[in-house]
N, C-alpha and C. Protein backbone atom coordinates (compact mmCIF):
# COMPACT_ATOMS: atom_id res chain seq x y z
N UNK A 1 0.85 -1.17 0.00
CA UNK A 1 0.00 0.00 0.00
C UNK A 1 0.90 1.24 0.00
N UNK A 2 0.60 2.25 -1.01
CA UNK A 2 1.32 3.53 -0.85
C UNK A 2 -0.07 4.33 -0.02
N UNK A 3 0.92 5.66 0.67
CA UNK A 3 0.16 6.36 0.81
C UNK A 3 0.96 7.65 1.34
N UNK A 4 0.08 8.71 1.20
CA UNK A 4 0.40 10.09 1.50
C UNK A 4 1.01 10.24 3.21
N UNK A 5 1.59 10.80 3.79
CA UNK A 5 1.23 10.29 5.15
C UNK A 5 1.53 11.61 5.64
N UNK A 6 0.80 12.32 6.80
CA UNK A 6 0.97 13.94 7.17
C UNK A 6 2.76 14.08 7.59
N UNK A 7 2.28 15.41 7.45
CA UNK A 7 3.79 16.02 8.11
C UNK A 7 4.11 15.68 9.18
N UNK A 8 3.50 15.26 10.61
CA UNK A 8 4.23 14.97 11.48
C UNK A 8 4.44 13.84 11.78
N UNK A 9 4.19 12.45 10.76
CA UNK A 9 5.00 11.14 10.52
C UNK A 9 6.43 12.07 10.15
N UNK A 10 6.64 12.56 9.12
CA UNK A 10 7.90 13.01 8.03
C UNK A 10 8.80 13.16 9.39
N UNK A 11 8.16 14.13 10.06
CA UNK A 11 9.01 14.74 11.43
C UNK A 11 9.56 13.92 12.36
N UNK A 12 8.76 12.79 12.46
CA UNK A 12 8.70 11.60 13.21
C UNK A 12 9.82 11.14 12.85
N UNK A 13 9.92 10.50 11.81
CA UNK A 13 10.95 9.44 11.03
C UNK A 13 12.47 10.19 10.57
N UNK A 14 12.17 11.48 10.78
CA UNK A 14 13.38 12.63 10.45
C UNK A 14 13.61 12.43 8.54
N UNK A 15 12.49 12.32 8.34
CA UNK A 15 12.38 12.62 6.72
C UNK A 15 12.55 14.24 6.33
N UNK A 16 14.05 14.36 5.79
CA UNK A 16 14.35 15.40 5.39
C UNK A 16 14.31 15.79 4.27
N UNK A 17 14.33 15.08 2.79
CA UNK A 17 14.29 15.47 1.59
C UNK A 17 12.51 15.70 1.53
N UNK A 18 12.25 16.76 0.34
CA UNK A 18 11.21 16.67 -0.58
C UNK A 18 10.46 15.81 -0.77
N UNK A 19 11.42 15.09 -1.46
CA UNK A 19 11.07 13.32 -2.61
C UNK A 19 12.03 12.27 -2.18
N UNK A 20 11.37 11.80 -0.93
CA UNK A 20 11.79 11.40 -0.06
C UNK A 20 10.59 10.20 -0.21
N UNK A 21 10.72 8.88 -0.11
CA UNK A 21 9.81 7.91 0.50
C UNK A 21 10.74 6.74 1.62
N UNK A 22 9.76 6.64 2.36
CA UNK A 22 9.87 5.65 3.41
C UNK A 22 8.91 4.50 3.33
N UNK A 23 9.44 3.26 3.45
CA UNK A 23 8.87 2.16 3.69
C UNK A 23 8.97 1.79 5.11
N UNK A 24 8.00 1.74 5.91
CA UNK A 24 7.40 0.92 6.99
C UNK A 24 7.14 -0.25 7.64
N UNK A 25 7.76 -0.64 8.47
CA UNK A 25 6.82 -1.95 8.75
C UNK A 25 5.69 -2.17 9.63
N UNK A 26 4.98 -3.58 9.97
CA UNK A 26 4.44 -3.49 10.28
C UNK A 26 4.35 -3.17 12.06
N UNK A 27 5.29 -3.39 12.27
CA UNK A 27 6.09 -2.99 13.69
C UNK A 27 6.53 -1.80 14.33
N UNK A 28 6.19 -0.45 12.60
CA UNK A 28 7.55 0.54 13.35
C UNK A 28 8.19 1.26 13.07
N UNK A 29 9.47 0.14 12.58
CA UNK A 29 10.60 0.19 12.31
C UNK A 29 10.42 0.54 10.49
N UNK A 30 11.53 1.39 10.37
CA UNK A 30 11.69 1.59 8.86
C UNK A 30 12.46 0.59 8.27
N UNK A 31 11.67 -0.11 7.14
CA UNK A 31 12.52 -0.68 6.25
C UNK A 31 13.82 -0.38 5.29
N UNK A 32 13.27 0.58 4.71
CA UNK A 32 14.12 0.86 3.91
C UNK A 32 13.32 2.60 3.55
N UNK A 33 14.46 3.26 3.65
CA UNK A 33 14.27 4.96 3.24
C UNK A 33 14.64 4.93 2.13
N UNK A 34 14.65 6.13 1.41
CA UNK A 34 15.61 6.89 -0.21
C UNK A 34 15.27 8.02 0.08
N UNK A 35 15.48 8.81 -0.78
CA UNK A 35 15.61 10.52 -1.26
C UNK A 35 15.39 10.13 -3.09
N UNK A 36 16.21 10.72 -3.99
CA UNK A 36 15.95 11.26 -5.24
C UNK A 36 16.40 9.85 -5.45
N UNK A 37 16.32 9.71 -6.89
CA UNK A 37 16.45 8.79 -7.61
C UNK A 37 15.71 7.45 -8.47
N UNK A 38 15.78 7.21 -9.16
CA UNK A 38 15.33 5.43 -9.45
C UNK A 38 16.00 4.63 -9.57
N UNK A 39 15.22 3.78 -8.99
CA UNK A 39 15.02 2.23 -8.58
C UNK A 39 14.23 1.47 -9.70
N UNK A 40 14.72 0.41 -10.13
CA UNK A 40 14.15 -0.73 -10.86
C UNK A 40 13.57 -1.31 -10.74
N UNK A 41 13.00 -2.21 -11.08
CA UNK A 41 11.46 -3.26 -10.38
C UNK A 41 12.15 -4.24 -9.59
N UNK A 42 13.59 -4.64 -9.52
CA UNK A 42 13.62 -5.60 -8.98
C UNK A 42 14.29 -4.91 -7.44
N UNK A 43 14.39 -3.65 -7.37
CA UNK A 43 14.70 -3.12 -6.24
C UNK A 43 13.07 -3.07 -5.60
N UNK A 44 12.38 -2.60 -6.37
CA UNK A 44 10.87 -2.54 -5.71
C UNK A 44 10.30 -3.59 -5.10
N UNK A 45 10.75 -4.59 -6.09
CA UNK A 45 10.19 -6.27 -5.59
C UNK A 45 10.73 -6.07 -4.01
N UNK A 46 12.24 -6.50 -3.40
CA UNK A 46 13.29 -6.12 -2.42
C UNK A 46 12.40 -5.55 -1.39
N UNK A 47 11.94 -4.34 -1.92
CA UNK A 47 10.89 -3.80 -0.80
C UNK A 47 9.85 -4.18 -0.34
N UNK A 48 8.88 -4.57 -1.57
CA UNK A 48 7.50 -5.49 -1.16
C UNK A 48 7.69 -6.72 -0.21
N UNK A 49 8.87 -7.47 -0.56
CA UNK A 49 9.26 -8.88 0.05
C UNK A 49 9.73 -8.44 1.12
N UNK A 50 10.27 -7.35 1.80
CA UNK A 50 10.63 -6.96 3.20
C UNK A 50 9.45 -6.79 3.77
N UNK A 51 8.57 -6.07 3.31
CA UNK A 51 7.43 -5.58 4.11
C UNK A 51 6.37 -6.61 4.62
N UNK A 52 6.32 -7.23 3.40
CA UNK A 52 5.83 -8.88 3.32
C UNK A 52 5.73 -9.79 4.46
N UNK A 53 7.06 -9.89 4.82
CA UNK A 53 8.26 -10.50 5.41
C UNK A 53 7.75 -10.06 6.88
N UNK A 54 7.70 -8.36 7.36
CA UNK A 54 7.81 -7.98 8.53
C UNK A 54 6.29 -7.86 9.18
């Protein structure tokens, strides 16, 4: 699931870039952060299967 999430998660997690996403688990804990860039599908897969996983 993506989703928008307010400003004071961002603040929470010390999300400093713009274009910035964070992945979540179900626990908490951050999976995996970024800032700018792309990622490939099989980096995306990587993420789904962590989250999956947690």
């Amino acid at each position: 699931m993506f989703a928008e999430a307010p400003t004071t998660l961002a603040r929470a997690y010390d999300v400093r870039q713009q274009s910035s996403w964070t992945a979540i688990g179900a626990d908490g804990v951050i999976v995996r952060s970024r800032g700018y860039g792309a990622q490939g599908a099989g980096y995306w897969r990587g993420v789904l299967d962590q989250l999956r996983a947690g």
